[in-house]
PDB file of N, CA and C in Angstrom:
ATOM      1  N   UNK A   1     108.178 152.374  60.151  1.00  0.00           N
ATOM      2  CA  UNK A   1     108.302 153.654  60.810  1.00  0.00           C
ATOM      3  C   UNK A   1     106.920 154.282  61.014  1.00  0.00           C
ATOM      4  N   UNK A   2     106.166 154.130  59.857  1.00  0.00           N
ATOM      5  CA  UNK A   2     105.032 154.527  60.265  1.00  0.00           C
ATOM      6  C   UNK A   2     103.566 154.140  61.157  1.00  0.00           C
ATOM      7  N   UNK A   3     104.030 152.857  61.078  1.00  0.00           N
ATOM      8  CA  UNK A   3     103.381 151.943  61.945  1.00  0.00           C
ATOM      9  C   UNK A   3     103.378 152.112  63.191  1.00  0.00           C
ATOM     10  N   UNK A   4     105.013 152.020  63.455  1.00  0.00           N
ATOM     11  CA  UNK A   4     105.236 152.658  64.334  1.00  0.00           C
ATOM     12  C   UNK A   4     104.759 153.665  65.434  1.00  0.00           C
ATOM     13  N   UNK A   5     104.750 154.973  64.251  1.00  0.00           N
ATOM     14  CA  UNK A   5     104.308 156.258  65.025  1.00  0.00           C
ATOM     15  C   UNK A   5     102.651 155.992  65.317  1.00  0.00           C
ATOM     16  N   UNK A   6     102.121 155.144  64.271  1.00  0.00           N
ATOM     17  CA  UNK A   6     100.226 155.638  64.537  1.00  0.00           C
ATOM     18  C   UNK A   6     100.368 154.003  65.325  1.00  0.00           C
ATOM     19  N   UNK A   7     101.103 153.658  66.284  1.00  0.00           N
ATOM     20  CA  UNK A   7     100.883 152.840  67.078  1.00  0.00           C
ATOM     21  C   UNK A   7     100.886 154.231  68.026  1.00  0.00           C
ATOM     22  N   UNK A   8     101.720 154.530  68.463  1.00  0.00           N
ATOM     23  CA  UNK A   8     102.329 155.870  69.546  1.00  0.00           C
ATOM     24  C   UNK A   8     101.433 156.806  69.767  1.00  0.00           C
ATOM     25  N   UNK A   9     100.871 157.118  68.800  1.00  0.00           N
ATOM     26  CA  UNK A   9      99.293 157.914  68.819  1.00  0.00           C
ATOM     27  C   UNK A   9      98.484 157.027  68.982  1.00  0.00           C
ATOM     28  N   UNK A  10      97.926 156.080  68.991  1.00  0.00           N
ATOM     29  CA  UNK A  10      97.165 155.473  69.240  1.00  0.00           C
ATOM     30  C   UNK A  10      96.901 155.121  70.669  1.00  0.00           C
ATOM     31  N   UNK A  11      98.151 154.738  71.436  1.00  0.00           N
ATOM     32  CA  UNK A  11      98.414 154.806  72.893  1.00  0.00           C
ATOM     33  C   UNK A  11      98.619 155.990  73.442  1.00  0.00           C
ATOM     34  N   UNK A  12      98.626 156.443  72.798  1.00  0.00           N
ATOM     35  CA  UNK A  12      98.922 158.183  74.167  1.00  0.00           C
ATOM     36  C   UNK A  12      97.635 158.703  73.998  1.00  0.00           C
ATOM     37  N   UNK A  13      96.719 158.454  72.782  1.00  0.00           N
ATOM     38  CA  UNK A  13      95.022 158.298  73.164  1.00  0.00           C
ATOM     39  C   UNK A  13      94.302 158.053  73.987  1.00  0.00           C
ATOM     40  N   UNK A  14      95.402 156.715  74.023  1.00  0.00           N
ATOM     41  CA  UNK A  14      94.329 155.718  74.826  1.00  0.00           C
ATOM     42  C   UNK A  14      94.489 156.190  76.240  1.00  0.00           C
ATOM     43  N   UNK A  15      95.334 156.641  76.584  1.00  0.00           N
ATOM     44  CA  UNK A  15      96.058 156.912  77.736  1.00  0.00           C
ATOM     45  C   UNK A  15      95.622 158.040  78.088  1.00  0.00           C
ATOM     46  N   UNK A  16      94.768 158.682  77.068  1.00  0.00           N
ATOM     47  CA  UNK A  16      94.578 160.453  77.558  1.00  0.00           C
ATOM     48  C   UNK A  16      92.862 160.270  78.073  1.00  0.00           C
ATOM     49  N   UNK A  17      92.469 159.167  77.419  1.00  0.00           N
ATOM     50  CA  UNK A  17      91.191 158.476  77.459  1.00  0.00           C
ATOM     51  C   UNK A  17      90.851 157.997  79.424  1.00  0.00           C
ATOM     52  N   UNK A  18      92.102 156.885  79.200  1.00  0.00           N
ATOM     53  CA  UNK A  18      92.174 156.872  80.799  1.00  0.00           C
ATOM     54  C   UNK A  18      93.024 157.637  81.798  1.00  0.00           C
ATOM     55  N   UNK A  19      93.012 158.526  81.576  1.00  0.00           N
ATOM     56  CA  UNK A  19      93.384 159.637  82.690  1.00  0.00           C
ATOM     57  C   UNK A  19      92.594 160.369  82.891  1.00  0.00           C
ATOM     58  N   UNK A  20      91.037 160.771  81.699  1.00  0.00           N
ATOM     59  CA  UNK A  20      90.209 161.628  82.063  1.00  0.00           C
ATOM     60  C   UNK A  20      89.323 160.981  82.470  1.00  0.00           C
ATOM     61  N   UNK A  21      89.492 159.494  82.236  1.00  0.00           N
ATOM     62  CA  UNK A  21      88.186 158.711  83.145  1.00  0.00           C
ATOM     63  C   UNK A  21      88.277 158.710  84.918  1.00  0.00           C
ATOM     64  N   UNK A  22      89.960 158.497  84.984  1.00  0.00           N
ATOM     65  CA  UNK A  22      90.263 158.390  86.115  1.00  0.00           C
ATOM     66  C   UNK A  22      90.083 159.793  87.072  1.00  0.00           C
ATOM     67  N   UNK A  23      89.984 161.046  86.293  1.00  0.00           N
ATOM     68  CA  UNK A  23      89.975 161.943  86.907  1.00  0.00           C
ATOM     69  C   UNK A  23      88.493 162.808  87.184  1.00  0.00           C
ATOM     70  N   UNK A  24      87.798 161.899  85.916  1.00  0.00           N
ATOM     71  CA  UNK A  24      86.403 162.492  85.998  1.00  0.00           C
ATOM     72  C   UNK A  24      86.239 163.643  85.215  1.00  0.00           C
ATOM     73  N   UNK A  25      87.404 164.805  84.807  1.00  0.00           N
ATOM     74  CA  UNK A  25      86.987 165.453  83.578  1.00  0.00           C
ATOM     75  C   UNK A  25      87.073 165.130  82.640  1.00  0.00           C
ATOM     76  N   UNK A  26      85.848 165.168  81.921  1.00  0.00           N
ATOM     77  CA  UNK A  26      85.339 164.164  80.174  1.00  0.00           C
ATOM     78  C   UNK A  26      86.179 165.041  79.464  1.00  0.00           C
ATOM     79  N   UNK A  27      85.691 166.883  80.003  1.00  0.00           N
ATOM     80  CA  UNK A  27      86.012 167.783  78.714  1.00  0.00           C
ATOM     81  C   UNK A  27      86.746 168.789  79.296  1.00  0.00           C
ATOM     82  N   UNK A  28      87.491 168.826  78.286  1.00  0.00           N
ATOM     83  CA  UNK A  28      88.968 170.523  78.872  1.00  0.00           C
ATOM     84  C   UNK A  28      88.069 171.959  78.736  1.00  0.00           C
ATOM     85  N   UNK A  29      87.385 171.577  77.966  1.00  0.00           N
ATOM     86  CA  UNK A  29      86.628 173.051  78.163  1.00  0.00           C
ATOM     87  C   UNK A  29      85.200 173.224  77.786  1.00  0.00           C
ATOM     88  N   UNK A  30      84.549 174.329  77.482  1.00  0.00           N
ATOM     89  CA  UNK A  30      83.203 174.599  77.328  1.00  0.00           C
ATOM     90  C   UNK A  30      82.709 174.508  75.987  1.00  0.00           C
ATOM     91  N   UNK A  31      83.600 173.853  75.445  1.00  0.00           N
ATOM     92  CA  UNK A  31      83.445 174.248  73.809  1.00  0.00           C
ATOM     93  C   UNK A  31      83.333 172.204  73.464  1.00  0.00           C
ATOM     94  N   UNK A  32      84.146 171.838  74.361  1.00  0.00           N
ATOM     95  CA  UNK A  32      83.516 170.272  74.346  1.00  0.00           C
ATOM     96  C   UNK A  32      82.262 169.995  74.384  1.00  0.00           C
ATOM     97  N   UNK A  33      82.018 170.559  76.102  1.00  0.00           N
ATOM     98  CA  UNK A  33      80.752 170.233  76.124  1.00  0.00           C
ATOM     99  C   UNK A  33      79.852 170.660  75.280  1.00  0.00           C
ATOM    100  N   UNK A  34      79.732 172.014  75.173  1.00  0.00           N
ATOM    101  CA  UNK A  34      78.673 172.396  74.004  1.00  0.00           C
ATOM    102  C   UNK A  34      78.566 171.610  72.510  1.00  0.00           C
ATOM    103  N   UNK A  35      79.638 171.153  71.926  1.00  0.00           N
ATOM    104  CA  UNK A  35      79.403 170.128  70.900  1.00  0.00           C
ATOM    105  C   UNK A  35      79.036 168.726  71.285  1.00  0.00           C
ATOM    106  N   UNK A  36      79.414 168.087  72.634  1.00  0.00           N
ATOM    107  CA  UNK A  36      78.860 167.293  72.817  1.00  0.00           C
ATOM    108  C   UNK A  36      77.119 167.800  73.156  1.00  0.00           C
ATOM    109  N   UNK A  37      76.854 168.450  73.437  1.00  0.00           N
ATOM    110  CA  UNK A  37      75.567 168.649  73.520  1.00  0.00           C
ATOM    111  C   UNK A  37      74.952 168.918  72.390  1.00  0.00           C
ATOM    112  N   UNK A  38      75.060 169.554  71.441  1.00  0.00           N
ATOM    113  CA  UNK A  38      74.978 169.309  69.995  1.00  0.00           C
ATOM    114  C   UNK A  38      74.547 168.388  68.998  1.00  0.00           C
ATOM    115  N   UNK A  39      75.752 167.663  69.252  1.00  0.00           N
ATOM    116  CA  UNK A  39      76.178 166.188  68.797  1.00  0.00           C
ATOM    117  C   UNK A  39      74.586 165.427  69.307  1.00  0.00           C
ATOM    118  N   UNK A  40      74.537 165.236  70.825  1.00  0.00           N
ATOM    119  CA  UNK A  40      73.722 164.271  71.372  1.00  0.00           C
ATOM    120  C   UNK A  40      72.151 164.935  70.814  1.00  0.00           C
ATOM    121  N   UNK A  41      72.189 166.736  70.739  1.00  0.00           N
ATOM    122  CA  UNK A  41      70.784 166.905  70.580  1.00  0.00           C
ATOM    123  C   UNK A  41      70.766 166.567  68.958  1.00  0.00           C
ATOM    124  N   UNK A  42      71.164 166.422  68.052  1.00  0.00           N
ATOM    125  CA  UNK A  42      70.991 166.346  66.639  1.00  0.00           C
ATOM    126  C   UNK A  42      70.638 164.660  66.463  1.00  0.00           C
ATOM    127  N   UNK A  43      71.328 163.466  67.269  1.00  0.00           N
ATOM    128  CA  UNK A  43      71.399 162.568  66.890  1.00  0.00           C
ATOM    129  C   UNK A  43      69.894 161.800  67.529  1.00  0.00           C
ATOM    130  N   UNK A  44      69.452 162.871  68.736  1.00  0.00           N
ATOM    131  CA  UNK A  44      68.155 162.432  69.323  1.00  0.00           C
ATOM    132  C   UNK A  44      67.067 162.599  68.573  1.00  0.00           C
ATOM    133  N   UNK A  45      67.259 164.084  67.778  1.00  0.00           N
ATOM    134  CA  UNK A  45      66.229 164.214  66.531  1.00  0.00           C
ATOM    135  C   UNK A  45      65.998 163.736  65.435  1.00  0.00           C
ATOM    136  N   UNK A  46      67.067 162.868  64.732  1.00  0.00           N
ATOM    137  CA  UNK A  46      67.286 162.173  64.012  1.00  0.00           C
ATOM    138  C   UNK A  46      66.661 160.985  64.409  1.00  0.00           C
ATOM    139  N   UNK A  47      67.054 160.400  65.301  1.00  0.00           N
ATOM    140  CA  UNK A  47      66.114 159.352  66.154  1.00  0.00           C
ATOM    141  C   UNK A  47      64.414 159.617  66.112  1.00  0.00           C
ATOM    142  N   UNK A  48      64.399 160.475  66.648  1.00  0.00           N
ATOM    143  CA  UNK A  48      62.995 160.776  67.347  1.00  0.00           C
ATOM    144  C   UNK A  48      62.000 161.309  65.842  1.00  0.00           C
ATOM    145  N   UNK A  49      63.259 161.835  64.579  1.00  0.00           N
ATOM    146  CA  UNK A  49      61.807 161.683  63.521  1.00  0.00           C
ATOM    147  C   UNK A  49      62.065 160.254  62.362  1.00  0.00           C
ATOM    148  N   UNK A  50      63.186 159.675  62.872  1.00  0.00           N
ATOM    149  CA  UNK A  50      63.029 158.261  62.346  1.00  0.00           C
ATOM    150  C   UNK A  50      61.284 157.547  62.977  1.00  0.00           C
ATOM    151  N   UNK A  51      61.393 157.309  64.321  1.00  0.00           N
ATOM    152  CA  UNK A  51      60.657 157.136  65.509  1.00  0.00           C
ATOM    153  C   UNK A  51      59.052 157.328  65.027  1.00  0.00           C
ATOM    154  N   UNK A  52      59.049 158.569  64.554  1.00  0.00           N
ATOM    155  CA  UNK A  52      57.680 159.239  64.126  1.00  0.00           C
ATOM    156  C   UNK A  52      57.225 158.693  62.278  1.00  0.00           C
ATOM    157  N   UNK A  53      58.515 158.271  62.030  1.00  0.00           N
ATOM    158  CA  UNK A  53      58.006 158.075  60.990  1.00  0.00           C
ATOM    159  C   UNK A  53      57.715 155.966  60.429  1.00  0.00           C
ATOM    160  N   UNK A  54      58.465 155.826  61.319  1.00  0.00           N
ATOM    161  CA  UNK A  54      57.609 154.578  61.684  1.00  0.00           C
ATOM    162  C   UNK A  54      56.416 154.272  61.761  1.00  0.00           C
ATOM    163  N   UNK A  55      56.186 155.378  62.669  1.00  0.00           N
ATOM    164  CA  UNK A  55      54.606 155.221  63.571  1.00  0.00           C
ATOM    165  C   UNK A  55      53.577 155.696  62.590  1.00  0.00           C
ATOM    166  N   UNK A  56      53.512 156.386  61.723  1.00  0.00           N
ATOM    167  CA  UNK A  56      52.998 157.033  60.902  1.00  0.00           C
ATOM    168  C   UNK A  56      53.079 155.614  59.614  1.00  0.00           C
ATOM    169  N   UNK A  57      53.658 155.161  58.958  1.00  0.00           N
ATOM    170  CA  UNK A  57      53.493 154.059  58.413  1.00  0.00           C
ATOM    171  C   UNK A  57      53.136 153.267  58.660  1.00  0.00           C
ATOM    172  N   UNK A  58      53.052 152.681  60.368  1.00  0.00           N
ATOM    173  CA  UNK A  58      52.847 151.584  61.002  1.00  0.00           C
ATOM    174  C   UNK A  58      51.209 151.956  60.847  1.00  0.00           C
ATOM    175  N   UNK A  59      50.876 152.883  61.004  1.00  0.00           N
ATOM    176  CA  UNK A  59      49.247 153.391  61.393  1.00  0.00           C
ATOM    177  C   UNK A  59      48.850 153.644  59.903  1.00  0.00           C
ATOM    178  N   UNK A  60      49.539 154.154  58.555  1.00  0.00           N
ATOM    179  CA  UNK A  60      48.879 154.303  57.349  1.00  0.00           C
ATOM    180  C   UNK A  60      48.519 152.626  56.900  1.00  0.00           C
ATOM    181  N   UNK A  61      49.404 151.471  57.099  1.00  0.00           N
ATOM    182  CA  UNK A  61      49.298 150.367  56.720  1.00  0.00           C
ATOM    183  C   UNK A  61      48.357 149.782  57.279  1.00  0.00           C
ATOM    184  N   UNK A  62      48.388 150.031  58.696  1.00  0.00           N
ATOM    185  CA  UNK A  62      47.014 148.858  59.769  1.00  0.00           C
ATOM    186  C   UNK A  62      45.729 149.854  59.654  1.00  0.00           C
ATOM    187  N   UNK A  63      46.106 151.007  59.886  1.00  0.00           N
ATOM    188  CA  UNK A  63      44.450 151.544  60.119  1.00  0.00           C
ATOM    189  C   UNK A  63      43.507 151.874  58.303  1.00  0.00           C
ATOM    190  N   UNK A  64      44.194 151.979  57.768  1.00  0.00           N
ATOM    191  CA  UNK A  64      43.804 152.784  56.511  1.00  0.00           C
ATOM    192  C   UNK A  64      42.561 151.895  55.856  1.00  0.00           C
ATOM    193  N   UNK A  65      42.960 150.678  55.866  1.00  0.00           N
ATOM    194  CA  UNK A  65      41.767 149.567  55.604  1.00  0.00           C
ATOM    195  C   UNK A  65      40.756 149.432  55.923  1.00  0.00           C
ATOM    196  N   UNK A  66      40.900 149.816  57.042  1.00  0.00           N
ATOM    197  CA  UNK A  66      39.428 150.048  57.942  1.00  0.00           C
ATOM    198  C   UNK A  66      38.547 150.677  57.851  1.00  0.00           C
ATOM    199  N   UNK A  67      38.814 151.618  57.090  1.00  0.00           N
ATOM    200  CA  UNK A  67      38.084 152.693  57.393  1.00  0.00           C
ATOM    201  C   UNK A  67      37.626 152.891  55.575  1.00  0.00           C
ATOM    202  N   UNK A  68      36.712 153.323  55.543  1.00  0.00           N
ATOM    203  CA  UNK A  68      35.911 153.519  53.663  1.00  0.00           C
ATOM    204  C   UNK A  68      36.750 154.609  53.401  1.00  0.00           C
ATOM    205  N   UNK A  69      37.007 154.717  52.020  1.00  0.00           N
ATOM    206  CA  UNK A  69      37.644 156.234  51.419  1.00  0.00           C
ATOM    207  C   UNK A  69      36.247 157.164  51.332  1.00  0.00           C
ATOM    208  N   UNK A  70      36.891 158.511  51.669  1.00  0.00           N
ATOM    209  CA  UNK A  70      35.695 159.776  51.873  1.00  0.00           C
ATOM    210  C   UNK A  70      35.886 160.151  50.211  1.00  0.00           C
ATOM    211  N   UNK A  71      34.018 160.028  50.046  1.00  0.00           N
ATOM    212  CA  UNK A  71      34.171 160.793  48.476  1.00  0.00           C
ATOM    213  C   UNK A  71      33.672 162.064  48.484  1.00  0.00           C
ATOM    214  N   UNK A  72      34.032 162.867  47.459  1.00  0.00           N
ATOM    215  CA  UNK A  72      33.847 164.473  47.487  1.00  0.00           C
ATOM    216  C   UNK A  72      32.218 164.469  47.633  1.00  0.00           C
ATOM    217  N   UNK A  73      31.967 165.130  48.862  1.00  0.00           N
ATOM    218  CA  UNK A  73      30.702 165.864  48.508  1.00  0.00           C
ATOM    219  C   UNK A  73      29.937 167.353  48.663  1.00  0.00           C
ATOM    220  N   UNK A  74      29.650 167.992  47.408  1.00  0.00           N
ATOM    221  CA  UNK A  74      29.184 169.332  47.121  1.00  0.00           C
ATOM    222  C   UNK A  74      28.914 169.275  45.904  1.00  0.00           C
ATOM    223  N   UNK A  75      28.556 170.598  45.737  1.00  0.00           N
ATOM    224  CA  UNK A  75      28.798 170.973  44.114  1.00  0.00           C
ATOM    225  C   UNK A  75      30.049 171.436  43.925  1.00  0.00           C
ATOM    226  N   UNK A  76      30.504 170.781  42.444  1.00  0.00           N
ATOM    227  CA  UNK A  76      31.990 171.520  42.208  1.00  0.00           C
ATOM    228  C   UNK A  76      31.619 173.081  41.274  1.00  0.00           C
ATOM    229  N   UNK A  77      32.673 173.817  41.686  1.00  0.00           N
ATOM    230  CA  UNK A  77      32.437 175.201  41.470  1.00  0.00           C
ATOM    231  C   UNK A  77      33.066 175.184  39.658  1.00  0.00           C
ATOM    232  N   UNK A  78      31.992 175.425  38.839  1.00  0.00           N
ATOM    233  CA  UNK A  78      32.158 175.648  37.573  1.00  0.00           C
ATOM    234  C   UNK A  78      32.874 176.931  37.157  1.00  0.00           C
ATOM    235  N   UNK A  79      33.202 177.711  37.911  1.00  0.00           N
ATOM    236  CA  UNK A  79      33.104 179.272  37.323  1.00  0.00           C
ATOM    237  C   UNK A  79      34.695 178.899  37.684  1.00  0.00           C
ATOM    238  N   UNK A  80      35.255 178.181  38.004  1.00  0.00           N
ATOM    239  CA  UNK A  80      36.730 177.918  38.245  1.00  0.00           C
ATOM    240  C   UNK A  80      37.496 177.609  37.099  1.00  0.00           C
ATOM    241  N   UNK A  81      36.570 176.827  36.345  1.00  0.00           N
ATOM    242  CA  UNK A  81      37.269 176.223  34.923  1.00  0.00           C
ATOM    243  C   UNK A  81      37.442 176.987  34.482  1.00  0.00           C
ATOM    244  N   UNK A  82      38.649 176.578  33.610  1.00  0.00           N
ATOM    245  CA  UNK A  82      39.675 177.518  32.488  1.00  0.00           C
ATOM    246  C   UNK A  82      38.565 178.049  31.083  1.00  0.00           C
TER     247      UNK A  82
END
């Protein structure tokens, strides 16, 4: 019986799926779209600082070698100590 029914939902999904393809409206209202816009802007940023943080490892690993470590130079300020 229950199989059944979440077959029945499953097709009148599918079916609601292709009727809005066929008709060309994705979304019943403004509140779709705006979460789909949402949706797409959150998952681009997620992307885009995955993206950055690649690049930033990719460049700490290859470039970092290259280059000498900078050592402190001045006088260190004594009147700081505890």
């Amino acid at each position: 019986m229950e199989q059944r029914n979440l077959e029945q939902q499953v097709q009148e999904q599918f079916n609601d799926v292709l009727s809005r393809f066929q008709s060309k409206e994705f979304f019943q209202s403004d509140w779709d779209i705006a979460s789909f816009a949402v949706f797409f802007i959150f998952i681009g940023m997620v992307l885009l600082l995955f993206i950055l943080v690649l690049i930033r490892c990719c460049c700490c690993c290859c470039c970092d070698d290259d280059k000498p470590r900078r050592h402190k130079v001045g006088i260190e300020n004594m009147a700081l100590e505890p």
